[in-house]
PDB file of N, CA and C in Angstrom:
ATOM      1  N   UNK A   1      10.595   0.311   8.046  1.00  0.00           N
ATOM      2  CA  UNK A   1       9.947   1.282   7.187  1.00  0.00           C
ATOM      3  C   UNK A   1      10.156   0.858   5.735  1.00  0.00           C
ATOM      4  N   UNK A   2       9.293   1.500   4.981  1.00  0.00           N
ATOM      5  CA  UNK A   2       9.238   0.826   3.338  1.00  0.00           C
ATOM      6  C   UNK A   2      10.400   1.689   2.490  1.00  0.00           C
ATOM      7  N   UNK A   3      11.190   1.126   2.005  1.00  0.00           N
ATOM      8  CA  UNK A   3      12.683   1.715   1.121  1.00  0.00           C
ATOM      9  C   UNK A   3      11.779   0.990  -0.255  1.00  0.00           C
ATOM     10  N   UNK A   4      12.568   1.720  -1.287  1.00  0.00           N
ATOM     11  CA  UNK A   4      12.346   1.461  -2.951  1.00  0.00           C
ATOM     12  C   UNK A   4      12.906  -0.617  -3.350  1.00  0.00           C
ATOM     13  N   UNK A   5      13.446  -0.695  -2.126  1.00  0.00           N
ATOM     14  CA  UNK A   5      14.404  -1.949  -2.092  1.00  0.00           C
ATOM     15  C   UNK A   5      13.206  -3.067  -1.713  1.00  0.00           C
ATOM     16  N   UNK A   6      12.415  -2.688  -0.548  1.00  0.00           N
ATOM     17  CA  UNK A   6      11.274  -3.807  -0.131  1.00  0.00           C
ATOM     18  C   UNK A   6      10.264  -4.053  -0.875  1.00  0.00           C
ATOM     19  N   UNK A   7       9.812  -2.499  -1.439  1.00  0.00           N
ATOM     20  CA  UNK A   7       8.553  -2.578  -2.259  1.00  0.00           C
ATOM     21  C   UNK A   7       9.047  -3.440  -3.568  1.00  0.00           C
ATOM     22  N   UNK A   8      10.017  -3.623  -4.128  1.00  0.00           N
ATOM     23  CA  UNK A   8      10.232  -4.022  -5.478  1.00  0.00           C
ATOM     24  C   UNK A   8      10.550  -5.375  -5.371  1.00  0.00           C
ATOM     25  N   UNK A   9      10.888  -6.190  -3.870  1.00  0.00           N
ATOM     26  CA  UNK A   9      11.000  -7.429  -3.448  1.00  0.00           C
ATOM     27  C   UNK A   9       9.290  -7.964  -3.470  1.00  0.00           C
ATOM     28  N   UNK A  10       8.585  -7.143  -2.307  1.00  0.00           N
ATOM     29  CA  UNK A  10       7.453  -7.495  -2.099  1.00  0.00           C
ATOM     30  C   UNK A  10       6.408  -7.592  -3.717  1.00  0.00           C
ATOM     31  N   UNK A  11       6.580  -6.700  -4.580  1.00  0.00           N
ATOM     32  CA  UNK A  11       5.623  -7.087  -5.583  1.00  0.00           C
ATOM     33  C   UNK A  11       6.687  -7.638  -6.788  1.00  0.00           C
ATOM     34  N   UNK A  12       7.408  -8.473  -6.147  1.00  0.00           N
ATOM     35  CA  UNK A  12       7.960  -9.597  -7.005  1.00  0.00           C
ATOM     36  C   UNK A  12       8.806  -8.767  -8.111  1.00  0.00           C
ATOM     37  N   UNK A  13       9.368  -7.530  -8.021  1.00  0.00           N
ATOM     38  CA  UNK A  13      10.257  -6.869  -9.232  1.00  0.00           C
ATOM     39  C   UNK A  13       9.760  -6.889 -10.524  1.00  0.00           C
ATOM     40  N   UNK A  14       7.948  -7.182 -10.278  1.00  0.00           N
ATOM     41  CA  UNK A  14       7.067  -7.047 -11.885  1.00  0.00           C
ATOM     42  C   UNK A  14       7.796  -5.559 -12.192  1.00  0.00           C
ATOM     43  N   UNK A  15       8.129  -4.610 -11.943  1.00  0.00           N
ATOM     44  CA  UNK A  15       7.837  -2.773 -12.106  1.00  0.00           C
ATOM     45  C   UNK A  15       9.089  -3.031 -11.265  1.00  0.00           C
ATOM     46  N   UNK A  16      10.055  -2.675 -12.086  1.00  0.00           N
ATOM     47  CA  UNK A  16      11.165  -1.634 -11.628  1.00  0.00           C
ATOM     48  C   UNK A  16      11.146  -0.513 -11.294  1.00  0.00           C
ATOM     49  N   UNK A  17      11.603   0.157 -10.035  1.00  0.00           N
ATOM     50  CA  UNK A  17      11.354   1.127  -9.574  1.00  0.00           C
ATOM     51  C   UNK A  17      12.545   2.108  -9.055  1.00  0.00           C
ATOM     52  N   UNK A  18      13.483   2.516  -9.786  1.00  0.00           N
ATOM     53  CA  UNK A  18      14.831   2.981  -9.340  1.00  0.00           C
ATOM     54  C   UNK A  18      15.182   4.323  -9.053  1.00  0.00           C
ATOM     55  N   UNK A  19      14.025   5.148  -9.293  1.00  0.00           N
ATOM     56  CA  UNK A  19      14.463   6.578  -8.628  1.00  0.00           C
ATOM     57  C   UNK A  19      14.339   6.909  -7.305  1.00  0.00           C
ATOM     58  N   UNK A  20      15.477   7.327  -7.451  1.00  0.00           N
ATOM     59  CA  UNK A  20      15.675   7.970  -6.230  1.00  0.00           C
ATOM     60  C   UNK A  20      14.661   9.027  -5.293  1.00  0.00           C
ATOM     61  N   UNK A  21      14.039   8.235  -4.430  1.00  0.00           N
ATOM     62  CA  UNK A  21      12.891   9.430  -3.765  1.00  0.00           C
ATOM     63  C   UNK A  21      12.902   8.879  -2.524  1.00  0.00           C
ATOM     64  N   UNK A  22      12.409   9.638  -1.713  1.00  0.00           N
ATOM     65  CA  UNK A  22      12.376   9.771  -0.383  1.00  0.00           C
ATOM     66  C   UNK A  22      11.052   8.937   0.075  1.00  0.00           C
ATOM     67  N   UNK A  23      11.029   8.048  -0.327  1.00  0.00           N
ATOM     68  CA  UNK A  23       9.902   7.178   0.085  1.00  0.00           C
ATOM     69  C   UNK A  23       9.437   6.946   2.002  1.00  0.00           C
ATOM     70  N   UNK A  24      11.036   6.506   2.359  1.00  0.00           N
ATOM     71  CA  UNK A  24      10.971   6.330   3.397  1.00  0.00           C
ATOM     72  C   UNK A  24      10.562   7.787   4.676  1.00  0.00           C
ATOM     73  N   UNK A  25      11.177   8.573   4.052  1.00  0.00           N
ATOM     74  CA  UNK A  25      10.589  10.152   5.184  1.00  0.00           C
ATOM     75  C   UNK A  25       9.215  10.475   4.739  1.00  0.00           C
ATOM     76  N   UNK A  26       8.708  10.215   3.555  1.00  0.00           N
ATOM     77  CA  UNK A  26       7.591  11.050   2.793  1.00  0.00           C
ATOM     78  C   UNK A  26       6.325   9.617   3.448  1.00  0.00           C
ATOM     79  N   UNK A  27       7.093   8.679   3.483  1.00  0.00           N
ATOM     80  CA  UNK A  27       5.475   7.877   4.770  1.00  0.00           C
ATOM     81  C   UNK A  27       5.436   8.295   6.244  1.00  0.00           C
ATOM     82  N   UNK A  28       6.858   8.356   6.692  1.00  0.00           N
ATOM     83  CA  UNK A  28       7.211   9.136   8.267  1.00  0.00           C
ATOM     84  C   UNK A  28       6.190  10.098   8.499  1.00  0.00           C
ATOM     85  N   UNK A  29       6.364  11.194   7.643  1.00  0.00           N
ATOM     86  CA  UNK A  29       6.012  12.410   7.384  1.00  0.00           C
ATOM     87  C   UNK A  29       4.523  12.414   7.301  1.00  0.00           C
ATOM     88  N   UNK A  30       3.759  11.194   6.250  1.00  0.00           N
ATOM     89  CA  UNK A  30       2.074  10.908   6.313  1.00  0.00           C
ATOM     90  C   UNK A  30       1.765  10.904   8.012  1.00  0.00           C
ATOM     91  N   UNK A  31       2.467   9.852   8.532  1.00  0.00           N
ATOM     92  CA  UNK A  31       1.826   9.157   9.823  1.00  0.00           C
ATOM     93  C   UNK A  31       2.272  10.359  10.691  1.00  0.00           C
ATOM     94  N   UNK A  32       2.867  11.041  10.865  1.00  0.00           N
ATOM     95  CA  UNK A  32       3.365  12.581  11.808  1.00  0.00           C
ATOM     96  C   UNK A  32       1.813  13.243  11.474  1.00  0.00           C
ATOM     97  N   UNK A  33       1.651  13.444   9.947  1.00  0.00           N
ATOM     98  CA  UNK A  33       0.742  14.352  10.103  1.00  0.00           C
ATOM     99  C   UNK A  33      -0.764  14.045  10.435  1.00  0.00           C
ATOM    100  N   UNK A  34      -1.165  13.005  10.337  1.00  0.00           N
ATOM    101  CA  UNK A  34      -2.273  12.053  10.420  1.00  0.00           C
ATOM    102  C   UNK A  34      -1.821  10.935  11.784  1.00  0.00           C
ATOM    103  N   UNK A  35      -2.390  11.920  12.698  1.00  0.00           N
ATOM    104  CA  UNK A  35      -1.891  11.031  14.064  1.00  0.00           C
ATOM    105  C   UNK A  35      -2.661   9.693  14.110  1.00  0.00           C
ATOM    106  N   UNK A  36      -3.982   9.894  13.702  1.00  0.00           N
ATOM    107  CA  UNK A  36      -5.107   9.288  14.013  1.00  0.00           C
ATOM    108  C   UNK A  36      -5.067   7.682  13.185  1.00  0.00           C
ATOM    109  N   UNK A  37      -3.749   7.541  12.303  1.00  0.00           N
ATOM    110  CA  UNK A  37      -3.226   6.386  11.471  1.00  0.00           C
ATOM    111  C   UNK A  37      -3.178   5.203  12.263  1.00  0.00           C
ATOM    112  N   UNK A  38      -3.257   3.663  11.613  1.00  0.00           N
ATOM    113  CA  UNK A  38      -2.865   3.064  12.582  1.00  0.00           C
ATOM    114  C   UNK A  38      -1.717   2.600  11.910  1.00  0.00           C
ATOM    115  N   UNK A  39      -0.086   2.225  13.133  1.00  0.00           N
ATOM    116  CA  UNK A  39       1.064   2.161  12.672  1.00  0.00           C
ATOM    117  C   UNK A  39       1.229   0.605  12.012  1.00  0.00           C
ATOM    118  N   UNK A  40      -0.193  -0.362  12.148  1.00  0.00           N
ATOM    119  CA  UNK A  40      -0.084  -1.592  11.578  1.00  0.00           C
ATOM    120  C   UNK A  40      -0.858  -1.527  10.350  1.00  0.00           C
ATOM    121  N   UNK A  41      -1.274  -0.336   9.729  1.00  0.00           N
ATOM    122  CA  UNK A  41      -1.629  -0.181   8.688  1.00  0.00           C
ATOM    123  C   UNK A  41      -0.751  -0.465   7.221  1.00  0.00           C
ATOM    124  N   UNK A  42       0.856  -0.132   7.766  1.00  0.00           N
ATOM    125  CA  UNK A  42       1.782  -0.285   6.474  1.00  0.00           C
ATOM    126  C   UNK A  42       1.713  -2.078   6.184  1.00  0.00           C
ATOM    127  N   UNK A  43       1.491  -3.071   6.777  1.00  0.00           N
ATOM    128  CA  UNK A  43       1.440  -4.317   6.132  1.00  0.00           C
ATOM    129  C   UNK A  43       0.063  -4.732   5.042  1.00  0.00           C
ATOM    130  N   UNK A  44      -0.831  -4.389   5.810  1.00  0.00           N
ATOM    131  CA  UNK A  44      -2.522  -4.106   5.100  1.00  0.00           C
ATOM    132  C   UNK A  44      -1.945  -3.383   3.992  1.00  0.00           C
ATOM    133  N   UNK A  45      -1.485  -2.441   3.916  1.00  0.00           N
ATOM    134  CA  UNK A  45      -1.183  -1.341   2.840  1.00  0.00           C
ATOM    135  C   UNK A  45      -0.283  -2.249   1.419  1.00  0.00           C
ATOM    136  N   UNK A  46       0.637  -2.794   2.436  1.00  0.00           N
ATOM    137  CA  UNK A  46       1.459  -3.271   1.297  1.00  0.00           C
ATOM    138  C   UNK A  46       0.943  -4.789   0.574  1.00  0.00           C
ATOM    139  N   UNK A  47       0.078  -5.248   1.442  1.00  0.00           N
ATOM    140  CA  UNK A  47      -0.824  -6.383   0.369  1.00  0.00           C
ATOM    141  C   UNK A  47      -1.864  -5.986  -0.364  1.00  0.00           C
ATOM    142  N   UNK A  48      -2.333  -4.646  -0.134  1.00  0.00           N
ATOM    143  CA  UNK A  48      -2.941  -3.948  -1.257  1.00  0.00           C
ATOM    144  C   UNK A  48      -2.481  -3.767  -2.091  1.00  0.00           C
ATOM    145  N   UNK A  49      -1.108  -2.828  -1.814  1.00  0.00           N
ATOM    146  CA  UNK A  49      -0.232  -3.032  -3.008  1.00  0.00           C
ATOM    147  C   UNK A  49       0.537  -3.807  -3.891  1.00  0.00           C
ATOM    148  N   UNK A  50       0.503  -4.565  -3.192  1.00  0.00           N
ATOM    149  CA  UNK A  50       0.546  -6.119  -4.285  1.00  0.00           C
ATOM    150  C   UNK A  50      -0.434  -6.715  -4.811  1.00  0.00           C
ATOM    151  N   UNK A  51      -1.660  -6.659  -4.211  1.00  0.00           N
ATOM    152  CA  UNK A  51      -3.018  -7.120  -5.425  1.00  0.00           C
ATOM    153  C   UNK A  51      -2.994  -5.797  -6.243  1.00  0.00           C
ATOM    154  N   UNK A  52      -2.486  -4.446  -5.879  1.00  0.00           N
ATOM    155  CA  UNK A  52      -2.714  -3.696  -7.200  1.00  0.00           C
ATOM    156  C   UNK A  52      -1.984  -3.962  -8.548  1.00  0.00           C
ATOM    157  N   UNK A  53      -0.506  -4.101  -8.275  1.00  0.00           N
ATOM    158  CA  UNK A  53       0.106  -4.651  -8.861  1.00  0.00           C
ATOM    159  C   UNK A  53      -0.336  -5.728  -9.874  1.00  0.00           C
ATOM    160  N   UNK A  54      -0.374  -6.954  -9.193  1.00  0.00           N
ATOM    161  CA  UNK A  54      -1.010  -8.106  -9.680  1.00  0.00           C
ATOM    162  C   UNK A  54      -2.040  -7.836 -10.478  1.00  0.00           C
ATOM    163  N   UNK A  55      -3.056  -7.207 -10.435  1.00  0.00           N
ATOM    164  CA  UNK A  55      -4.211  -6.903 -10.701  1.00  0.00           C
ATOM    165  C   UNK A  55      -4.348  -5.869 -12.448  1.00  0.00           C
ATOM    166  N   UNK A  56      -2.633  -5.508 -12.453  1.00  0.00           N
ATOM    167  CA  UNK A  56      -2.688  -5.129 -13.382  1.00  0.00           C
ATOM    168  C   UNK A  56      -2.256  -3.592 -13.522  1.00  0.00           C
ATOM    169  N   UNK A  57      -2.351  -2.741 -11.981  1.00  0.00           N
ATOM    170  CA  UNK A  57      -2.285  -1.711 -11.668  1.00  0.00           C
ATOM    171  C   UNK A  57      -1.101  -0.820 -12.146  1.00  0.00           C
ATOM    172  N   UNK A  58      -1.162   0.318 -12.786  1.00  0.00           N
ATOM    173  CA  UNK A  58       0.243   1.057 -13.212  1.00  0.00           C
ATOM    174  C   UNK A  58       0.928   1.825 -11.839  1.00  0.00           C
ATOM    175  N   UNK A  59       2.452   0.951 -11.902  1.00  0.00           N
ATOM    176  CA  UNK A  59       2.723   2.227 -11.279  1.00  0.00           C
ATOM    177  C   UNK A  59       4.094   2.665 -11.564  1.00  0.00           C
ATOM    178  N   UNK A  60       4.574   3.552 -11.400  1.00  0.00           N
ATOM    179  CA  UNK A  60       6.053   3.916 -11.677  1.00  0.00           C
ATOM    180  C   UNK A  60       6.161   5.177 -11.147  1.00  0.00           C
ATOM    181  N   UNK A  61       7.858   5.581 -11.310  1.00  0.00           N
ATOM    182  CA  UNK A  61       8.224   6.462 -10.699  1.00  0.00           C
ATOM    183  C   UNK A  61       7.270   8.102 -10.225  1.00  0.00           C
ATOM    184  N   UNK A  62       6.764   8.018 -11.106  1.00  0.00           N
ATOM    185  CA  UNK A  62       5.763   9.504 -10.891  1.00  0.00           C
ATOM    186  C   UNK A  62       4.439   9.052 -10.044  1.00  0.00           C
ATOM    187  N   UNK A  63       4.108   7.826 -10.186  1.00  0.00           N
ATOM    188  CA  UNK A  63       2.664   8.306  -8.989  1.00  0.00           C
ATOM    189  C   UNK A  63       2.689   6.954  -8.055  1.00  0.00           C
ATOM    190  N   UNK A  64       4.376   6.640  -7.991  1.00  0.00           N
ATOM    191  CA  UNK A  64       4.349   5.121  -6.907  1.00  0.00           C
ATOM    192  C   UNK A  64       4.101   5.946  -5.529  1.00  0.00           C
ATOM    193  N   UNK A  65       4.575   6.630  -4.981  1.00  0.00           N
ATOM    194  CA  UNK A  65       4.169   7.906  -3.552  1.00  0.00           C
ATOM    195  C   UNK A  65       2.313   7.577  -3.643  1.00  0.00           C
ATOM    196  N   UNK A  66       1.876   8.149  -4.262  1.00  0.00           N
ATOM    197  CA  UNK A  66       0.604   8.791  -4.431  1.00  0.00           C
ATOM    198  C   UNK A  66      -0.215   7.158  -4.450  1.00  0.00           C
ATOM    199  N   UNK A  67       0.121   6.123  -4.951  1.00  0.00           N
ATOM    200  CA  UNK A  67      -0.306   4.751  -4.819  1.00  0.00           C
ATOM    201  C   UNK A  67      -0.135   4.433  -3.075  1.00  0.00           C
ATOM    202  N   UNK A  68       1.026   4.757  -2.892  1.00  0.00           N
ATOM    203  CA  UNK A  68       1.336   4.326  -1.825  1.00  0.00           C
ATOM    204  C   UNK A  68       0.609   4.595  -0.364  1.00  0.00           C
ATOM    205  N   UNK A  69       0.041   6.062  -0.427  1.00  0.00           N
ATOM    206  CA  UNK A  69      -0.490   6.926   0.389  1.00  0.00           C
ATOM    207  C   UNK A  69      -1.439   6.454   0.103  1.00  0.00           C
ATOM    208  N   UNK A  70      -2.570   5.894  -0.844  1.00  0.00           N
ATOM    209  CA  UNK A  70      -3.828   5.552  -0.974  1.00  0.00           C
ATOM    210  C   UNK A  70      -3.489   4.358  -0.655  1.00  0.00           C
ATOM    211  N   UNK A  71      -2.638   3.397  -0.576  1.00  0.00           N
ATOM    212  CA  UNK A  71      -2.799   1.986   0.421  1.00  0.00           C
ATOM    213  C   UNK A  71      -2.958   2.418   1.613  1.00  0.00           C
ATOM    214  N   UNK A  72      -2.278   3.197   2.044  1.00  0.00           N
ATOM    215  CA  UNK A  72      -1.947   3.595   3.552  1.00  0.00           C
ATOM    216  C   UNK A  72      -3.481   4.226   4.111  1.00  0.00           C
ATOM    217  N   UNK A  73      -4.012   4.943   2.748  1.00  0.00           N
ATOM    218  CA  UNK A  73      -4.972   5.567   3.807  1.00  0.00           C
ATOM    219  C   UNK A  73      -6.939   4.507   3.807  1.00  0.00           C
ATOM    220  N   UNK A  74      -6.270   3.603   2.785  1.00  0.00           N
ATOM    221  CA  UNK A  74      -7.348   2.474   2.627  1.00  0.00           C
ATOM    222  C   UNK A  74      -7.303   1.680   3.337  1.00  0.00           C
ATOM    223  N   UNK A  75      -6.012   1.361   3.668  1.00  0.00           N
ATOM    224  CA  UNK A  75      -6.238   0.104   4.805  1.00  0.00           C
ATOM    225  C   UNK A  75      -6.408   0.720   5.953  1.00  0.00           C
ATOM    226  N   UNK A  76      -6.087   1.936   6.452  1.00  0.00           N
ATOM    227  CA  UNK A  76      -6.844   2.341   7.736  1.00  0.00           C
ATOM    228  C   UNK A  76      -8.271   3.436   8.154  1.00  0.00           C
ATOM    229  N   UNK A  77      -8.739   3.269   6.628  1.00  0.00           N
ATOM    230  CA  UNK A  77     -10.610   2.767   7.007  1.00  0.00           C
ATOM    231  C   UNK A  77     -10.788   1.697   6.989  1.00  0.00           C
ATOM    232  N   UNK A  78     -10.588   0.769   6.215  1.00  0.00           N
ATOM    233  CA  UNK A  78     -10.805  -0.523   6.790  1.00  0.00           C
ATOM    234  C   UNK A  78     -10.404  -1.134   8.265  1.00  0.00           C
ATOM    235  N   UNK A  79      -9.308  -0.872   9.129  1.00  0.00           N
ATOM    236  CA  UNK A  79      -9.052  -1.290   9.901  1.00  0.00           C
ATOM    237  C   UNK A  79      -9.819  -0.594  11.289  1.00  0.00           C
ATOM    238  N   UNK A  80      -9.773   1.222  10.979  1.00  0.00           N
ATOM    239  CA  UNK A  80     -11.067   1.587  11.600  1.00  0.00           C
ATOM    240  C   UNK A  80     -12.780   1.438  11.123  1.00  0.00           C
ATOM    241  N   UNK A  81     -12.936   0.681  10.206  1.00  0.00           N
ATOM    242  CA  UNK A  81     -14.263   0.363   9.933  1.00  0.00           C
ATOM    243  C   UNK A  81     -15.024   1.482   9.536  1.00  0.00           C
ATOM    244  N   UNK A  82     -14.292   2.278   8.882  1.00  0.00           N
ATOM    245  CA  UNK A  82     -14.759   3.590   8.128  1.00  0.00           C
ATOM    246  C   UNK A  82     -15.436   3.190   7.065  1.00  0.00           C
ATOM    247  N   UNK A  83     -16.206   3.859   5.991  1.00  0.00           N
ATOM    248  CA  UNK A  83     -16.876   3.997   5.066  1.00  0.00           C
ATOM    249  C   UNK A  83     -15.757   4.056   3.550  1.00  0.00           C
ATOM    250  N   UNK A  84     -16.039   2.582   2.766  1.00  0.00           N
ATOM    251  CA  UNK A  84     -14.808   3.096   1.903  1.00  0.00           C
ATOM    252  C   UNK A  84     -15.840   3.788   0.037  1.00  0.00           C
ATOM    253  N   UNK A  85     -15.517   4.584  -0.216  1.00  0.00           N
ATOM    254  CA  UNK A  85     -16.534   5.237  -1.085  1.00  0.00           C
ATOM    255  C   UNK A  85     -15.462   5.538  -2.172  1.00  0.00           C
ATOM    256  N   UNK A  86     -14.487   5.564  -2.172  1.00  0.00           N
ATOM    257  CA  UNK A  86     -13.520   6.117  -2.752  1.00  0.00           C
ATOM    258  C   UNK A  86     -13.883   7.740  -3.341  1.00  0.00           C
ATOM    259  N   UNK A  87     -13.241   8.622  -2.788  1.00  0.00           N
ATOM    260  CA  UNK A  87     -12.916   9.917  -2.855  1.00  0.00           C
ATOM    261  C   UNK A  87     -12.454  10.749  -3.006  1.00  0.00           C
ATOM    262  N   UNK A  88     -11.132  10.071  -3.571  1.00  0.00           N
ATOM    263  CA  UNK A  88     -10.321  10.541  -4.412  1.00  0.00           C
ATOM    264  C   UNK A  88      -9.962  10.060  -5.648  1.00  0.00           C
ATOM    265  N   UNK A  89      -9.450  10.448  -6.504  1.00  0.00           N
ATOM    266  CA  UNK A  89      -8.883  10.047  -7.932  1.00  0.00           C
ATOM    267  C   UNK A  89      -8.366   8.675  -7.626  1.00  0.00           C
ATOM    268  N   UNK A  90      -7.075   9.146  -7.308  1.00  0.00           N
ATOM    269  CA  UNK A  90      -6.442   7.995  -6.659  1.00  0.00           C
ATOM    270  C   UNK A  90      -7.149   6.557  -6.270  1.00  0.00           C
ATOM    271  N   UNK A  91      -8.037   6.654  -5.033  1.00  0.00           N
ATOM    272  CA  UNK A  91      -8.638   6.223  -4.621  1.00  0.00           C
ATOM    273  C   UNK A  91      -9.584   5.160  -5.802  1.00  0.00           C
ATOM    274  N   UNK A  92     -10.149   5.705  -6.084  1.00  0.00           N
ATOM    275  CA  UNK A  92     -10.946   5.349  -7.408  1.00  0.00           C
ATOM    276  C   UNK A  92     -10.584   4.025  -8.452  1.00  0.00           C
ATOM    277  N   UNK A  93      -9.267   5.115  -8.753  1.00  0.00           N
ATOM    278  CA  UNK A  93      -8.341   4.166  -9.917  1.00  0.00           C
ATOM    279  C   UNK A  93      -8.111   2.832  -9.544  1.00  0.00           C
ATOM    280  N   UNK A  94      -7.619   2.998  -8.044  1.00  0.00           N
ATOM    281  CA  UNK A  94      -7.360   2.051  -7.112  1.00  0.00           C
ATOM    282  C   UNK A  94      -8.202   0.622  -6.785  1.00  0.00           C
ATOM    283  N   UNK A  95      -9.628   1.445  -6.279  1.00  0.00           N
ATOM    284  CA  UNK A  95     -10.836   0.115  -5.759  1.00  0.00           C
ATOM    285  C   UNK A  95     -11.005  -0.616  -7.577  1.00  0.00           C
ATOM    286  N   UNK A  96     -11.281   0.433  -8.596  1.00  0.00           N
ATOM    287  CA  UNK A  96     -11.360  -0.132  -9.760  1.00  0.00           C
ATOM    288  C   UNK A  96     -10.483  -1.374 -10.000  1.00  0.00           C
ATOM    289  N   UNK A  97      -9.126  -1.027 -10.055  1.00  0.00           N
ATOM    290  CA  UNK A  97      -8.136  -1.954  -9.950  1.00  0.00           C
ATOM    291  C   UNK A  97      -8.496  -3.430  -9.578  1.00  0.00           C
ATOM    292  N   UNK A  98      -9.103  -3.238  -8.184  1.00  0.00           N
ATOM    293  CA  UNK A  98      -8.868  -4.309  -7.465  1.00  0.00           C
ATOM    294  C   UNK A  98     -10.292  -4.550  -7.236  1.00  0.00           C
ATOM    295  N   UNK A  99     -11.300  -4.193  -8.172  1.00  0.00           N
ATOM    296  CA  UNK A  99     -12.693  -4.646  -8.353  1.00  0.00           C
ATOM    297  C   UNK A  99     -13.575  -4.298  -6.789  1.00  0.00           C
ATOM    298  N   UNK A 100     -12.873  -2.984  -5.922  1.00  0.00           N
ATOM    299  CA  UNK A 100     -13.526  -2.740  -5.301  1.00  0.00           C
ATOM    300  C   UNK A 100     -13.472  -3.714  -4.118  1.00  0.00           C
ATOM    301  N   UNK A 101     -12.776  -4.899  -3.932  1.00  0.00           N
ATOM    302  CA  UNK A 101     -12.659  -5.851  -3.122  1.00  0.00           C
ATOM    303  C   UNK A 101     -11.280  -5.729  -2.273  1.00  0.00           C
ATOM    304  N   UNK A 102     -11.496  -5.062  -1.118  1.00  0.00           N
ATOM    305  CA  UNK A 102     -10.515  -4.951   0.210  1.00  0.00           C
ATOM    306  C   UNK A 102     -10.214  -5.932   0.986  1.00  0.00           C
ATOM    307  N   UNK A 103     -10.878  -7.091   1.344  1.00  0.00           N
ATOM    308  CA  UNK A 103     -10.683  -8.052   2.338  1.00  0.00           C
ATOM    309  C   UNK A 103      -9.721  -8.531   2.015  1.00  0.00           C
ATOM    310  N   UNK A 104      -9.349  -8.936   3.494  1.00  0.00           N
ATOM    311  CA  UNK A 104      -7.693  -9.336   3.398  1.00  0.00           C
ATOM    312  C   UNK A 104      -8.484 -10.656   4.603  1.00  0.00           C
ATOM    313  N   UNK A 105      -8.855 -11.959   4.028  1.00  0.00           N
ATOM    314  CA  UNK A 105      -8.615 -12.309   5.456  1.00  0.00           C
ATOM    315  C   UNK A 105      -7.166 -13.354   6.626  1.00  0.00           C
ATOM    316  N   UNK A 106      -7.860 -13.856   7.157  1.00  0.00           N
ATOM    317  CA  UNK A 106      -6.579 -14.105   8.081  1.00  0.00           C
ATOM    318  C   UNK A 106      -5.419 -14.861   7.464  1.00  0.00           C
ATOM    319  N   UNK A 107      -5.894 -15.629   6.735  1.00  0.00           N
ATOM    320  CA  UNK A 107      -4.595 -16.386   5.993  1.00  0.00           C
ATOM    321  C   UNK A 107      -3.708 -16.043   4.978  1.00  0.00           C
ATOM    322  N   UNK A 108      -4.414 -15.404   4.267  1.00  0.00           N
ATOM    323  CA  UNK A 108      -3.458 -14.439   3.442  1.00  0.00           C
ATOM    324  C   UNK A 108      -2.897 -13.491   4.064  1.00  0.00           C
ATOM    325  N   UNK A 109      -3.248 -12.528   5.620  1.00  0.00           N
ATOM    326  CA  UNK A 109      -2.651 -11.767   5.804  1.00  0.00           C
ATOM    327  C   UNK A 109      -1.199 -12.133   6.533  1.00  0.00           C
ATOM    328  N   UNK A 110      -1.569 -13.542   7.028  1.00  0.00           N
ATOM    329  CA  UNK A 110      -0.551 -14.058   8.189  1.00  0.00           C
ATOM    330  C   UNK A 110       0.390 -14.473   6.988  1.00  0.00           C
ATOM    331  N   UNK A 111       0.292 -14.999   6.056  1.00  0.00           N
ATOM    332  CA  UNK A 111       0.994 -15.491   4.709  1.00  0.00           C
ATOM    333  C   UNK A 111       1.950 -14.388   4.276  1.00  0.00           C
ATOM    334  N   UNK A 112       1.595 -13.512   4.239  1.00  0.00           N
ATOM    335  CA  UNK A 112       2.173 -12.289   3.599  1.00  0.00           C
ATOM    336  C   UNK A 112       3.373 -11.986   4.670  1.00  0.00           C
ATOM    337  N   UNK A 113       3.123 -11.867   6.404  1.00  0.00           N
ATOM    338  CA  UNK A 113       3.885 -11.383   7.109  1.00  0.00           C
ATOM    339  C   UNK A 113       4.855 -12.238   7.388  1.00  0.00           C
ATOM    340  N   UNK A 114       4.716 -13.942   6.623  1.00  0.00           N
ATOM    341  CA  UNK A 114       5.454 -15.349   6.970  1.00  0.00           C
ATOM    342  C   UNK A 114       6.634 -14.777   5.671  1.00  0.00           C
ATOM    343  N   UNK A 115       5.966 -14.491   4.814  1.00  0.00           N
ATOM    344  CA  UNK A 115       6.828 -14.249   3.420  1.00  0.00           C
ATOM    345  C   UNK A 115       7.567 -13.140   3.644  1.00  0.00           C
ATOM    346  N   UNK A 116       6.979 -11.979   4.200  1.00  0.00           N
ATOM    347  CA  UNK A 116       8.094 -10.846   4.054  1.00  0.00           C
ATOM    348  C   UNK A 116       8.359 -10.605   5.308  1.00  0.00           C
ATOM    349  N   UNK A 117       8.558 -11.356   6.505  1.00  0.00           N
ATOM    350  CA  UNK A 117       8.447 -10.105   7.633  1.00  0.00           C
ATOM    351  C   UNK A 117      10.040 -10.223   7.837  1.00  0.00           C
ATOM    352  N   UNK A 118      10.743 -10.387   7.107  1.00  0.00           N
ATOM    353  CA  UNK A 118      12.107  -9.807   6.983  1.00  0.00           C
ATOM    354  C   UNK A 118      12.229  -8.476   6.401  1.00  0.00           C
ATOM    355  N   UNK A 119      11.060  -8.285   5.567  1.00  0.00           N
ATOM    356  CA  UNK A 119      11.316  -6.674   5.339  1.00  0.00           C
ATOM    357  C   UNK A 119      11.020  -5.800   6.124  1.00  0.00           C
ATOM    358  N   UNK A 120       9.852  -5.963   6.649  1.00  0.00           N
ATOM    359  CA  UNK A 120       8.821  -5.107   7.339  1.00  0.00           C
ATOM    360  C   UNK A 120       9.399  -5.097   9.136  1.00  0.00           C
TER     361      UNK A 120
END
């Protein structure tokens, strides 16, 4: 599961991130309530969140949750082949970010899980 410790490994410690929050129950808690999630969505999620990052994206202690939940819930329309329109704020700020471009394909994704799958 994602701790304040992986995320700040995975996007290279650009954004220090040291408060104390419940990161790890408050994604538990997404996927409990949203059965319909897929549980291989948190890797998709977290290379989003590293091109957001990269890309220039703000995040810090007050809306890293709220980033986080919009990876989570972007990469699984994409993975169910949903409609991505962005529809929320969040959402929005987000595709802007990253010029609207979601594809992840196979080599970068297998790359990512070669690089971190000690965290994950």
């Amino acid at each position: 599961m994602l701790t304040l410790k992986t995320i700040n490994i995975i996007i290279d410690d650009k954004i220090k991130i040291y408060k104390k929050s419940n990161i790890e129950n408050s994604i538990r808690e997404f996927f409990k309530k949203n059965k319909n999630l897929e549980k291989n969505s948190v890797i998709l999620s977290m290379i989003y969140f590293k091109k957001f990052i990269d890309n220039g994206g703000n995040v810090n202690d007050k809306n890293l949750l709220d980033i986080l939940l919009t990876c989570i819930v972007l990469s699984n329309k994409i993975l169910l082949d949903e409609e991505v329109k962005g529809t929320t704020k969040n959402e929005i700020i987000f595709l802007k970010t990253l010029n609207w471009s979601l594809f992840v394909g196979d080599e970068e994704y297998f790359n990512f899980i070669q690089n971190y799958r000690f965290l994950l």
